[in-house]
N, C-alpha and C. Protein backbone atom coordinates (compact mmCIF):
# COMPACT_ATOMS: atom_id res chain seq x y z
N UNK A 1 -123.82 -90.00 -42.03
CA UNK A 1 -122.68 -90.42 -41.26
C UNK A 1 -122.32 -91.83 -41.70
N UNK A 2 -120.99 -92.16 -41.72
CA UNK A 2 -120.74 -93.44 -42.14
C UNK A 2 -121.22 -94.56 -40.94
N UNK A 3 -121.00 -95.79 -41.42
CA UNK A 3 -121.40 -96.65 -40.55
C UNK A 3 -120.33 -96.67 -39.47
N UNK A 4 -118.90 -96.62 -40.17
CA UNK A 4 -117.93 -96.57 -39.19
C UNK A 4 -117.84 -95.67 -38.04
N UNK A 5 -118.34 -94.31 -38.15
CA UNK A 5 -118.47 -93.78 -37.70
C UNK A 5 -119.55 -93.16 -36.80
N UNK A 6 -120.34 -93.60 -37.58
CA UNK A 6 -121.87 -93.98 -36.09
C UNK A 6 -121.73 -94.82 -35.33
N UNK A 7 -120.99 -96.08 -35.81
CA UNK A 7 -120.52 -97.29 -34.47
C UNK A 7 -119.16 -95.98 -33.43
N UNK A 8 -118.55 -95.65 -34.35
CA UNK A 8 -117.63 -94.58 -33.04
C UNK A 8 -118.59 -93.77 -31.97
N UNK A 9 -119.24 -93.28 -32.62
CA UNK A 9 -120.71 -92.27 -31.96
C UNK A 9 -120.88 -92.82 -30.90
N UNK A 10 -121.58 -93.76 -31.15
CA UNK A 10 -122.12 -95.09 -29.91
C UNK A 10 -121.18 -95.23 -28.64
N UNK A 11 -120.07 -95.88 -29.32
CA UNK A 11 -118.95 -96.34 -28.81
C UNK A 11 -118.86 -95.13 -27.38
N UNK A 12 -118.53 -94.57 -28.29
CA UNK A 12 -117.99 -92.85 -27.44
C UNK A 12 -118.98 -92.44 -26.27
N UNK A 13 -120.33 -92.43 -26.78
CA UNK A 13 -121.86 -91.91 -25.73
C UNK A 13 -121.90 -93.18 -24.78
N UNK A 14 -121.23 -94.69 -25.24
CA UNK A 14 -121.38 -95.28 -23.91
C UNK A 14 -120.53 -95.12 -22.94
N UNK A 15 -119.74 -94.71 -23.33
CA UNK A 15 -118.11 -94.68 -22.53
C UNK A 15 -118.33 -93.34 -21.39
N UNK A 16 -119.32 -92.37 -22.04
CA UNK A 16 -119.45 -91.08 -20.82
C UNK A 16 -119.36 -89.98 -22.00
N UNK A 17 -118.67 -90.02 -23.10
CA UNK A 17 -118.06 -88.66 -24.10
C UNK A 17 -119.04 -88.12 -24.25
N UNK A 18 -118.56 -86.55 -24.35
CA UNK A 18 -120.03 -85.79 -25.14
C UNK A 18 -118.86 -85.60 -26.18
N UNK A 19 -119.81 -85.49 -27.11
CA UNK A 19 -119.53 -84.86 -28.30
C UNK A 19 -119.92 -83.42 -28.74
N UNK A 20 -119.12 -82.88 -28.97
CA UNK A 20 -119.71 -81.72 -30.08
C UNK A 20 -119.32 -81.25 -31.19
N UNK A 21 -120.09 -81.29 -32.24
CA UNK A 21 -119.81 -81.10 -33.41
C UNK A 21 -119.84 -79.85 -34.09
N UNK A 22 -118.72 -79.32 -34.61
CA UNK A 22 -118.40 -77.94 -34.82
C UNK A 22 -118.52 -78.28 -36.49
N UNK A 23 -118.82 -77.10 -37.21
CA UNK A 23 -118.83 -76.50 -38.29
C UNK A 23 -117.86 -77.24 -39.31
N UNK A 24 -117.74 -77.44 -40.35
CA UNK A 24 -116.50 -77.90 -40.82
C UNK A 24 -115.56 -76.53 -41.14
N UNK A 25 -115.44 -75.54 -41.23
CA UNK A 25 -115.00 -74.59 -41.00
C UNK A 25 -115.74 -73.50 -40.40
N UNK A 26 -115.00 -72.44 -39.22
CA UNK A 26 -115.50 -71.26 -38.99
C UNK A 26 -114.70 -69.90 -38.85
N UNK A 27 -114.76 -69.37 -39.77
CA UNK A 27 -113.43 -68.33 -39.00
C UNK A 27 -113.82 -67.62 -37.72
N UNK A 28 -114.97 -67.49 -37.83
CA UNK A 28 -115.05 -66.84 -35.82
C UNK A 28 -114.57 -68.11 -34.97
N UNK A 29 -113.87 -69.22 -35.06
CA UNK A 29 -114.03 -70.14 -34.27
C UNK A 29 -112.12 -70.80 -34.42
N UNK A 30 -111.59 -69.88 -35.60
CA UNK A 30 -110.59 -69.84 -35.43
C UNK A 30 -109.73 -68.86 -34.84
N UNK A 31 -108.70 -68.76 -34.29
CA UNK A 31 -107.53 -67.64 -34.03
C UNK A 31 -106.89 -66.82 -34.97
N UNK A 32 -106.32 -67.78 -35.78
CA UNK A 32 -105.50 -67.06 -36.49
C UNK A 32 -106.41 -66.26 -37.38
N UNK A 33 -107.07 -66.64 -38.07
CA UNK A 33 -107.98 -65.89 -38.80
C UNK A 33 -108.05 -64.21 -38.17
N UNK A 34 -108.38 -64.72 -36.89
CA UNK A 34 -108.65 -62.87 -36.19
C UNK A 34 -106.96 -62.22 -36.38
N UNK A 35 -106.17 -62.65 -36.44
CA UNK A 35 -104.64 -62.27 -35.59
C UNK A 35 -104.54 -62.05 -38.00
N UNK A 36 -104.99 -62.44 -38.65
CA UNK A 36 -104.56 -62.52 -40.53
C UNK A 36 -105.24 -61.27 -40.47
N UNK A 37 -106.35 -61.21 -40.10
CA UNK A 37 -107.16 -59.84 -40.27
C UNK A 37 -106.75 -58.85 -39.57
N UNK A 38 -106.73 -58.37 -38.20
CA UNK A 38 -105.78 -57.30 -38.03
C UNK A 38 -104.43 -57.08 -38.82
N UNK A 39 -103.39 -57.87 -39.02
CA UNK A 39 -102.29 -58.06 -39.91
C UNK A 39 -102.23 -57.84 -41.07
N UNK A 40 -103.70 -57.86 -41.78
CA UNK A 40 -103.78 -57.31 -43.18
C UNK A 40 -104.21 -55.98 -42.82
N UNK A 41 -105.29 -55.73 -41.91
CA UNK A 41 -105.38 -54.22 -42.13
C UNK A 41 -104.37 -53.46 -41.72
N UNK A 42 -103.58 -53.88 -40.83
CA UNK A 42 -102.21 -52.78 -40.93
C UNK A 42 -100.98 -52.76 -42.29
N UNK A 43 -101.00 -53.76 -42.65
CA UNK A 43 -100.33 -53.68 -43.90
C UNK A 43 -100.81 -53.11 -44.84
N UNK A 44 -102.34 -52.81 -44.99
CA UNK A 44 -102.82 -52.03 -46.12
C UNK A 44 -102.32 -50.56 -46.30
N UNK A 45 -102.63 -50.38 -44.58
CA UNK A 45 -102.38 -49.01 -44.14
C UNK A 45 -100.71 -48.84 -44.60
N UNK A 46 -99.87 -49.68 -44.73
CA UNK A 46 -98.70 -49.61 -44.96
C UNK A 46 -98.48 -49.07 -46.04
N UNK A 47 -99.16 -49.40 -46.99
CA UNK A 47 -98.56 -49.22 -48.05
C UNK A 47 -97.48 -50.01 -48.75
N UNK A 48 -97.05 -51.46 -48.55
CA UNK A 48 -95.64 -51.38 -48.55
C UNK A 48 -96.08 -52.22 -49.66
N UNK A 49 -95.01 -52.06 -50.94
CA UNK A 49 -95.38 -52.63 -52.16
C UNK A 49 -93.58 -53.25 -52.38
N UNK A 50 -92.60 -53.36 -51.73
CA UNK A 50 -91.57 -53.98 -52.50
C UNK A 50 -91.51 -55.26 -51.12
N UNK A 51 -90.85 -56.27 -52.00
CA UNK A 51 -90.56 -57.56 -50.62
C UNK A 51 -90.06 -56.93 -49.07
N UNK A 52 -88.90 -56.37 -49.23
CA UNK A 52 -87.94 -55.93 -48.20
C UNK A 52 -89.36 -54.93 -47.28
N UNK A 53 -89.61 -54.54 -48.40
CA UNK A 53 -90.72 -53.38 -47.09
C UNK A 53 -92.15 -54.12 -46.56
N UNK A 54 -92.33 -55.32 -47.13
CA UNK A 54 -93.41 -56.13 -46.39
C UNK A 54 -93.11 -56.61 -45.74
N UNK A 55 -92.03 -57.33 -45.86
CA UNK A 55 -91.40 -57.38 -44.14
C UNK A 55 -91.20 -57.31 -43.17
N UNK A 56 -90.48 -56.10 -43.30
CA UNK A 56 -90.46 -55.01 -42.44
C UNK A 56 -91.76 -54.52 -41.59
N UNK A 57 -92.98 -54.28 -42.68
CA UNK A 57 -94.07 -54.02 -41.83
C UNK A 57 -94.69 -55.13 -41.26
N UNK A 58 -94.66 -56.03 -41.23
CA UNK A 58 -94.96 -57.46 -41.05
C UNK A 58 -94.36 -57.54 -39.37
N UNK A 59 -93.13 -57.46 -39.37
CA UNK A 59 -92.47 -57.44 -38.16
C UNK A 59 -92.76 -56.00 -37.48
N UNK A 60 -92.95 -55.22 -38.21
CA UNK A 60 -93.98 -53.79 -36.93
C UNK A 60 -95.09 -54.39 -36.51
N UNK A 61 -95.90 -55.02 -37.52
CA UNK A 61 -97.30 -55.24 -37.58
C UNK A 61 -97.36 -55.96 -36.24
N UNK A 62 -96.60 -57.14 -36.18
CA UNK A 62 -96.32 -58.55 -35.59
C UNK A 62 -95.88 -57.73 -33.86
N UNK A 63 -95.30 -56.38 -33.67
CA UNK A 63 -95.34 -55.56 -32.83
C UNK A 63 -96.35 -55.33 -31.88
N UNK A 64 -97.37 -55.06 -32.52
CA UNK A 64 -99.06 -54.81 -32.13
C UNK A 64 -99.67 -55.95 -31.29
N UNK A 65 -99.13 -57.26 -31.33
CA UNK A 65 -99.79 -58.13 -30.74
C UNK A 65 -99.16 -58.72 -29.39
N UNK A 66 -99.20 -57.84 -28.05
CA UNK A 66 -98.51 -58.63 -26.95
C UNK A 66 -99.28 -59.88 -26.68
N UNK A 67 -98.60 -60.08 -25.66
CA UNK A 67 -99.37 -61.77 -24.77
C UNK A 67 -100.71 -61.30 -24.54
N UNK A 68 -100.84 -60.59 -23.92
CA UNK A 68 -102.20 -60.46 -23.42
C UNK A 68 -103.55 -60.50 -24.76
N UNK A 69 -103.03 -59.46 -25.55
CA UNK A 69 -103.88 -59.99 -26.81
C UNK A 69 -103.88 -60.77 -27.53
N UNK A 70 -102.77 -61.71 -27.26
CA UNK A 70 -102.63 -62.77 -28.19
C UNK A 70 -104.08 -63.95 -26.97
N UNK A 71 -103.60 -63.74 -25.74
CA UNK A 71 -104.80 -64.76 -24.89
C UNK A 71 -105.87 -64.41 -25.38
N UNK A 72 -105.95 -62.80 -25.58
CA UNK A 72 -107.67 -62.56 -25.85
C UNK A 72 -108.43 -63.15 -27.50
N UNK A 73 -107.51 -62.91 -28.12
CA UNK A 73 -107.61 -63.61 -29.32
C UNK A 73 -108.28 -65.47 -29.16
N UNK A 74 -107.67 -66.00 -28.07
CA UNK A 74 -108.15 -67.49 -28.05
C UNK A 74 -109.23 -67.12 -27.27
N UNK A 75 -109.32 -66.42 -26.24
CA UNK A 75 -110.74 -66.55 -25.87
C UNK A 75 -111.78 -66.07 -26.74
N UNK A 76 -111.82 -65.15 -27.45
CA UNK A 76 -112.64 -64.75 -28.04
C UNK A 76 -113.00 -66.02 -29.20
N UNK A 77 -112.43 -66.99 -28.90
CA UNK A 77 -112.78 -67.80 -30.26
C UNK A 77 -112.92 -69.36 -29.40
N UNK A 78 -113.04 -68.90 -28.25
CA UNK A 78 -113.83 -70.03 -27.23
C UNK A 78 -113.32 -70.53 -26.06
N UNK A 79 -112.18 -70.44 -26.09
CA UNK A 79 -110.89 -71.09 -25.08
C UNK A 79 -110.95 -70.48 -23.88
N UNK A 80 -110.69 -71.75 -23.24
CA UNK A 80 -110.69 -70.96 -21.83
C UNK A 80 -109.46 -69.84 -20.94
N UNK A 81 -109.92 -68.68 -20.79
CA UNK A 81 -108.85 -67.83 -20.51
C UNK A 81 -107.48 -68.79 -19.31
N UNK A 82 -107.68 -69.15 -18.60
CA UNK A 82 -106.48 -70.38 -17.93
C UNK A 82 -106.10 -70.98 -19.11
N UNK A 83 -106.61 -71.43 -19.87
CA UNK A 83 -105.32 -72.33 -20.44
C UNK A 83 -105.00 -71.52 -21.87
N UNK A 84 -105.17 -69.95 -21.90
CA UNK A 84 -104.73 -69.34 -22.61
C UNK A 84 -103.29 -68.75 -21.49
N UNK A 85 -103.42 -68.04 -20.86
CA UNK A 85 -102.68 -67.55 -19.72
C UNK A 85 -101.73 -68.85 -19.23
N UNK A 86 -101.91 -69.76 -19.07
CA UNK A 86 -100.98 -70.79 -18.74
C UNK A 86 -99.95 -70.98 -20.03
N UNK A 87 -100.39 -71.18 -21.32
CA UNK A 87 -99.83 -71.61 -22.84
C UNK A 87 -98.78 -70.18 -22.94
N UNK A 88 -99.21 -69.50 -22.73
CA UNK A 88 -98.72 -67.71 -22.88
C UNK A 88 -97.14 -67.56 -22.14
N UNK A 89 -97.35 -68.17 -20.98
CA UNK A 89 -96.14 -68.07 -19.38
C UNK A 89 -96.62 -67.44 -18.88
C-alpha cells in the first residue's frame, strides 16, 4: 500500500469508517456482467448473423428483463433489495 494511502487508512479508521476491500475485479460482484450473460445466451440462440437482425434480437432480448429482475440482478450481486426497489420506481 502506498504511504499515501495508508495515511488515508488511518485517517478513515479514526474518523469511525470501516472499510472494505473488494477484489479489483469480480464478475459475481458485478450486474451487468449477469444482465451480458443472459443477453448473449439469447442471442446465440438467435442466430442472428446480419447488423439489422442483431438488433432486433437485442431489443427482444432486452424484452426478457422486467424491473423486478432487473432488482434481482443487483441483489444477487450484493445490494440491498430497498435501494434496488426504490432506484427501479
Amino acid at each position: 500500500m502506498a504511504r499515501s494511502v495508508a495515511r488515508l487508512v488511518v485517517w478513515l479508521l479514526l474518523v469511525g469508517a470501516h472499510l472494505l476491500f473488494l477484489p479489483k475485479y469480480s464478475p459475481d460482484l458485478n450486474p451487468i456482467e449477469q444482465v451480458f450473460a443472459k443477453l448473449e445466451h439469447f442471442l446465440r440462440k438467435t442466430v442472428a448473423r446480419t447488423g439489422d437482425a442483431i438488433c432486433d434480437a437485442i431489443a427482444e432480448t432486452l424484452q426478457r428483463f422486467p424491473a423486478h429482475e432487473c432488482a434481482n440482478v443487483f441483489v444477487n450481486s450484493g445490494y440491498a433489495r430497498a435501494e434496488c426497489h426504490h432506484a427501479l420506481g
